[in-house]
Protein backbone atom coordinates (compact mmCIF):
# COMPACT_ATOMS: atom_id res chain seq x y z
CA UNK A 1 0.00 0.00 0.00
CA UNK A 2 1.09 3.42 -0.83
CA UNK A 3 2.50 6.07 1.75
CA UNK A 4 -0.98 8.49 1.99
CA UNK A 5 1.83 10.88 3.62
CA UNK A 6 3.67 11.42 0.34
CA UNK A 7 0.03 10.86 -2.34
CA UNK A 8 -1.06 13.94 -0.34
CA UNK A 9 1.72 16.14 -1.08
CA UNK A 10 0.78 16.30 -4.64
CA UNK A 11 -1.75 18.52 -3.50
CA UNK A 12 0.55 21.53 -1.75
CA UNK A 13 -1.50 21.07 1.70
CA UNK A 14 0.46 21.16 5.14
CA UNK A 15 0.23 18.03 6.91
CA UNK A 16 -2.08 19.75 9.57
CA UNK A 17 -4.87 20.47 6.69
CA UNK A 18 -4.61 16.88 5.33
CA UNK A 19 -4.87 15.56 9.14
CA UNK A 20 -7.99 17.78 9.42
CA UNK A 21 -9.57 16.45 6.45
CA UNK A 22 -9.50 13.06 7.52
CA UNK A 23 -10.00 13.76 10.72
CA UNK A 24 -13.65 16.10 9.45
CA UNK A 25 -14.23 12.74 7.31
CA UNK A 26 -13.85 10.39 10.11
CA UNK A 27 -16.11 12.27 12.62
CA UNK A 28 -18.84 12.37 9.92
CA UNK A 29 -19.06 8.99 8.69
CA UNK A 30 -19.36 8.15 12.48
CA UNK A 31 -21.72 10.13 13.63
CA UNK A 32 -23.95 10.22 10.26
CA UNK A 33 -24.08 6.40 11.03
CA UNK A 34 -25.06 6.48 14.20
CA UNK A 35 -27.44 9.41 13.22
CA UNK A 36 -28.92 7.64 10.57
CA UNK A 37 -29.12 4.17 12.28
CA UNK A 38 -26.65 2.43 9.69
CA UNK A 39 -27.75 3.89 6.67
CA UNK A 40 -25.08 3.93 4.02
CA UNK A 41 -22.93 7.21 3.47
CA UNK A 42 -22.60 8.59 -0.15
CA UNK A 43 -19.42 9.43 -1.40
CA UNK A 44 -20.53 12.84 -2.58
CA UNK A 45 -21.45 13.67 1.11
CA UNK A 46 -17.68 13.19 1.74
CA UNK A 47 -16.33 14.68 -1.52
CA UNK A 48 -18.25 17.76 -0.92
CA UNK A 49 -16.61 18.20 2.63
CA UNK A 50 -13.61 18.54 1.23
CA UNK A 51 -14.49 20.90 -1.95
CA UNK A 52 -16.26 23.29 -0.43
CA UNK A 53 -12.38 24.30 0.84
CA UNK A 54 -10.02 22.96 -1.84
CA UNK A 55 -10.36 22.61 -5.52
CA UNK A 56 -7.74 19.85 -6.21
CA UNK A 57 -9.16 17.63 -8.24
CA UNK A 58 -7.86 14.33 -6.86
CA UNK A 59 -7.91 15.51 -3.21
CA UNK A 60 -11.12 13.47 -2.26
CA UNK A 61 -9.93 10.25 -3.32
CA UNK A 62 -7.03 10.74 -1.41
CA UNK A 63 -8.77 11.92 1.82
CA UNK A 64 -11.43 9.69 1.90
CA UNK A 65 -8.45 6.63 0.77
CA UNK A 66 -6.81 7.68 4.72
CA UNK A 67 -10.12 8.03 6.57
CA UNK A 68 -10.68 4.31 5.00
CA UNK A 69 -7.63 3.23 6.58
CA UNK A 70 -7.72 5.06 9.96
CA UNK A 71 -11.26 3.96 10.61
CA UNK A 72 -9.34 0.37 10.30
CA UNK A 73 -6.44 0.86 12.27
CA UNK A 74 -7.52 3.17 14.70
CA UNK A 75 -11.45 2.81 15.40
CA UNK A 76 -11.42 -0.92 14.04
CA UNK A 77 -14.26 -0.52 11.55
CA UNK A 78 -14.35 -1.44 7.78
CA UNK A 79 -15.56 1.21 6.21
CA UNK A 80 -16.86 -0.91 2.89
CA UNK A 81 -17.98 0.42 -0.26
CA UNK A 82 -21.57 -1.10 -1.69
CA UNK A 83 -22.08 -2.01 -4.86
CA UNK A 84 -25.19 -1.11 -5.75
CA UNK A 85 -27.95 -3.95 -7.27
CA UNK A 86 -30.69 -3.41 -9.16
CA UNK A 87 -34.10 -4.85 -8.59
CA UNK A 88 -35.22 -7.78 -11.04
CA UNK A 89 -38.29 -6.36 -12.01
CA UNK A 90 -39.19 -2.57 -11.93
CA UNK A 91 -41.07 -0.07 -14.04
CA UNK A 92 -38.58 2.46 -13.74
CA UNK A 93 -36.94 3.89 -16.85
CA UNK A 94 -33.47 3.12 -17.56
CA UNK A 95 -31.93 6.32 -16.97
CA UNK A 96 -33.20 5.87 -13.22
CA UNK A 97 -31.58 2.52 -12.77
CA UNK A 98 -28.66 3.36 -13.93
CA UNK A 99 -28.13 6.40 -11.85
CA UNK A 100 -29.21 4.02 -9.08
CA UNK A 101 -26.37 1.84 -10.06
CA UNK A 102 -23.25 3.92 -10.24
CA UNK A 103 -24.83 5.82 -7.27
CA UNK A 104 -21.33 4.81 -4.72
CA UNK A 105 -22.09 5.09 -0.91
CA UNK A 106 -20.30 3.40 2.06
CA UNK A 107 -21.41 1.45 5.27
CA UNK A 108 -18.94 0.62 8.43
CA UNK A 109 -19.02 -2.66 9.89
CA UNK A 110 -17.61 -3.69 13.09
CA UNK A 111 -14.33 -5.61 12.22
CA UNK A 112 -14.12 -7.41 16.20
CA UNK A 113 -15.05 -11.34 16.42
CA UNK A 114 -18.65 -11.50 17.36
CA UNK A 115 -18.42 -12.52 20.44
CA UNK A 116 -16.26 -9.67 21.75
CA UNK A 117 -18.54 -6.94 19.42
CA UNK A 118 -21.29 -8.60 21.00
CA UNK A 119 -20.12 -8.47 25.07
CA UNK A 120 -18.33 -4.71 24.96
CA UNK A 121 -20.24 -2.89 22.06
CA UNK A 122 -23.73 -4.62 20.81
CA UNK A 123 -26.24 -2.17 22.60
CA UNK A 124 -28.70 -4.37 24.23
CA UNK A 125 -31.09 -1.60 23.48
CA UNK A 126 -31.18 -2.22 19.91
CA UNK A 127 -31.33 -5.93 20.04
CA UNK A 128 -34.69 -5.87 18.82
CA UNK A 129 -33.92 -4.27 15.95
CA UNK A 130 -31.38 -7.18 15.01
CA UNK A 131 -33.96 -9.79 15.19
CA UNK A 132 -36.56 -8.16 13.30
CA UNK A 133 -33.64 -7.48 10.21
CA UNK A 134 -32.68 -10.98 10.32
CA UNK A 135 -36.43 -11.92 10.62
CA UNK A 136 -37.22 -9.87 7.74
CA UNK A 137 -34.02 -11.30 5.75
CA UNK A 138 -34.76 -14.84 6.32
CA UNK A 139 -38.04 -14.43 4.84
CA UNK A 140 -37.25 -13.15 1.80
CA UNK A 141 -33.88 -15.69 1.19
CA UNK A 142 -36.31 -18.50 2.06
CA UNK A 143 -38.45 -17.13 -0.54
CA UNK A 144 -35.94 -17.20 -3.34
CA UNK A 145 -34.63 -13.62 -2.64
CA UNK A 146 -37.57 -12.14 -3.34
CA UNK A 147 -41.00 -11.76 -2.01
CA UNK A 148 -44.14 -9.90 -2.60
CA UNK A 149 -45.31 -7.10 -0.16
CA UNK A 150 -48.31 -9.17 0.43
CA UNK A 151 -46.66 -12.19 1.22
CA UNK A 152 -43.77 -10.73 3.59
CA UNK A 153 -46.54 -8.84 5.45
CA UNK A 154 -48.53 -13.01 5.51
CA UNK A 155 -45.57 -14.36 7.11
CA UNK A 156 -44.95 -11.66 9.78
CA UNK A 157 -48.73 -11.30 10.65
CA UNK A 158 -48.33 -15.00 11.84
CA UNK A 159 -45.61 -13.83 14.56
CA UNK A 160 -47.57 -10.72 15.30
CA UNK A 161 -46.08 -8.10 13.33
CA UNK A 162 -49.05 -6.19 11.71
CA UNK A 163 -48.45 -3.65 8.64
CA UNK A 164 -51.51 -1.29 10.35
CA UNK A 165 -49.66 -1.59 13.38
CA UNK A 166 -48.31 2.09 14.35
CA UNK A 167 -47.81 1.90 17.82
CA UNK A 168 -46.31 -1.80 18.20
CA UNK A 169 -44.37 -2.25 21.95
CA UNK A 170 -41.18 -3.05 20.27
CA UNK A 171 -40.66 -1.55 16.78
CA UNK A 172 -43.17 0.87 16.97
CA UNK A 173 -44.69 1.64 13.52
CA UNK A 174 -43.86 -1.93 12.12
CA UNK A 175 -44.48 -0.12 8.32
CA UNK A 176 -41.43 2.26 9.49
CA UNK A 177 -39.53 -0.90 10.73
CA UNK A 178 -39.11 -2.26 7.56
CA UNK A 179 -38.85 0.96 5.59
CA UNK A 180 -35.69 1.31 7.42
CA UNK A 181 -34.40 -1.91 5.53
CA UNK A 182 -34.68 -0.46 2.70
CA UNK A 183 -32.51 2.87 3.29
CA UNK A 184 -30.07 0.76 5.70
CA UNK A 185 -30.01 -1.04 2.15
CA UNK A 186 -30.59 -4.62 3.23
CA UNK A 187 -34.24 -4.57 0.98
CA UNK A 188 -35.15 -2.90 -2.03
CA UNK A 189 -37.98 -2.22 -3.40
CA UNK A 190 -39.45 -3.16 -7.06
CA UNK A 191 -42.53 -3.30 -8.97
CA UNK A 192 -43.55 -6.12 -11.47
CA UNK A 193 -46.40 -6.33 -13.62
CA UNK A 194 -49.11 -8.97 -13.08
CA UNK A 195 -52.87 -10.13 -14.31
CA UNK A 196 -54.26 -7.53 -11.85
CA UNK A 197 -51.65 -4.63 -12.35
CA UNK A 198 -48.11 -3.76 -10.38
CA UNK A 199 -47.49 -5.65 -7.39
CA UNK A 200 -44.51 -4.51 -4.76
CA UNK A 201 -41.50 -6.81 -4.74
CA UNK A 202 -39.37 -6.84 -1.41
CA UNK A 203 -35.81 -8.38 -2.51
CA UNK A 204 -32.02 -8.41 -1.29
CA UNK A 205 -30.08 -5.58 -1.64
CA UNK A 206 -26.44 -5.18 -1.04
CA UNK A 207 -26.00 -5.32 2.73
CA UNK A 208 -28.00 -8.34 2.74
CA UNK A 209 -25.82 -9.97 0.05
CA UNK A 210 -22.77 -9.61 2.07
CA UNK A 211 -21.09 -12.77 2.35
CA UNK A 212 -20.70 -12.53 6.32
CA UNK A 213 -24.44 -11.44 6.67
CA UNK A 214 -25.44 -14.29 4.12
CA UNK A 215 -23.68 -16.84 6.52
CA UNK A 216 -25.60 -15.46 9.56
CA UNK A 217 -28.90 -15.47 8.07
CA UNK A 218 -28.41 -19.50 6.82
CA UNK A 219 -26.78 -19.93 10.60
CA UNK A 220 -30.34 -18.70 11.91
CA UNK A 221 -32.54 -20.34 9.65
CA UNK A 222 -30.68 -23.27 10.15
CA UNK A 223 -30.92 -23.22 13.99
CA UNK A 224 -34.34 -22.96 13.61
CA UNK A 225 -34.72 -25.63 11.06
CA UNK A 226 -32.55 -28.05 13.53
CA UNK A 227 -34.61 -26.85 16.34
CA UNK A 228 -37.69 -27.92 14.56
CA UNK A 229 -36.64 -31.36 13.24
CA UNK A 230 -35.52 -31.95 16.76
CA UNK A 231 -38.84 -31.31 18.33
CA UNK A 232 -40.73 -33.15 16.09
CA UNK A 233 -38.41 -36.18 16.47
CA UNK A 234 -38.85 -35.83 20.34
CA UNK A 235 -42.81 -36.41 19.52
């Protein structure tokens, strides 16, 4: 890996500006993600930090390049870029999707085992939030990656999760819930064309297509599935 120290002096910045840039990145990724509960970070947000000050044209890629690798070294989070999927089936125009596509935004992840991220820094508080995600996620793999709005509101009706639900004890407006899956990027949302006119598709985005979040959702549905086959053989 290149010296960031000597890319940077390209740009005829003291050391003290560069350090201040990544340092202005830094604080904003963190606290837009803990703002935004997780939602990813576009890379304009963090380009235009930096131009609104200096015009060099390469200076972003640089800055944002060290705040990558600080936030590793220093903080111990990946900060990962997503690459963007497009839903199956949608009525969009072209234009739209594409733009959709090249649209680059980051999300940090924890990079501690998960047993130590879960003892010193999970927040019990938001526990509940967890299980309705991976709820949520194992639906929709189990479904072939995809499901109808319909049929993803059938399956969580049965474990009490109702879509006219605005005041639920735990999620509170359940509609919200899973909205927030969708700009946290785990879901997207499509629209296909049937018999009786558009129906809305839930499917996989990005976050959910991870590899290490793919491995914890077959994990849970297989614990379940175990759990299950178990019982039934205990009968």
């Amino acid at each position: 890996m290149s010296n960031h120290g000597e890319d940077l002096s390209q740009f005829d910045i003291s050391v003290e500006e560069k350090d201040k840039l990544v340092a202005e990145v830094i604080r904003y990724v963190l606290f837009k993600t803990h703002h935004n509960s997780g939602c990813p970070i576009r890379r304009e947000e963090l380009t235009q930090l930096i131009t609104k000050n200096y015009r060099q044209r390469n200076l972003p890629v640089a800055v944002i390049d060290e705040a990558i690798k600080k936030l590793s070294t220093i903080f111990g989070y990946e900060m990962r870029e997503l690459q963007r999927v497009r839903p199956s089936s949608n009525t969009q125009g072209r234009n739209s999707q594409q733009s959709l596509a090249e649209a680059k935004s980051y999300v940090i992840m924890s990079k501690l085992p998960a047993d130590v991220y879960k003892k010193y820094v999970e927040d019990a508080n938001t526990a509940h939030l967890t299980g309705f995600t991976f709820v949520v996620l194992s639906i929709v793999h189990i479904s072939g990656g995809k499901i109808s709005e319909e049929n993803l509101w059938q399956h969580l009706r049965r474990i009490g999760l109702d879509e006219t639900n605005e005041s639920h004890p735990v999620l509170g407006n359940t509609k919200q819930a899973l909205e927030a899956l969708v700009q946290q990027r785990y879901l997207q949302k499509g629209k296909q064309s049937g018999p009786e006119g558009n129906i809305l598709l839930y499917e996989l985005a990005e976050r959910a297509l991870d590899s290490q979040v793919t491995a914890s959702i077959k994990e849970h549905i297989s614990q379940i599935v175990n759990k299950d086959v178990g019982s039934v053989e205990d009968e």
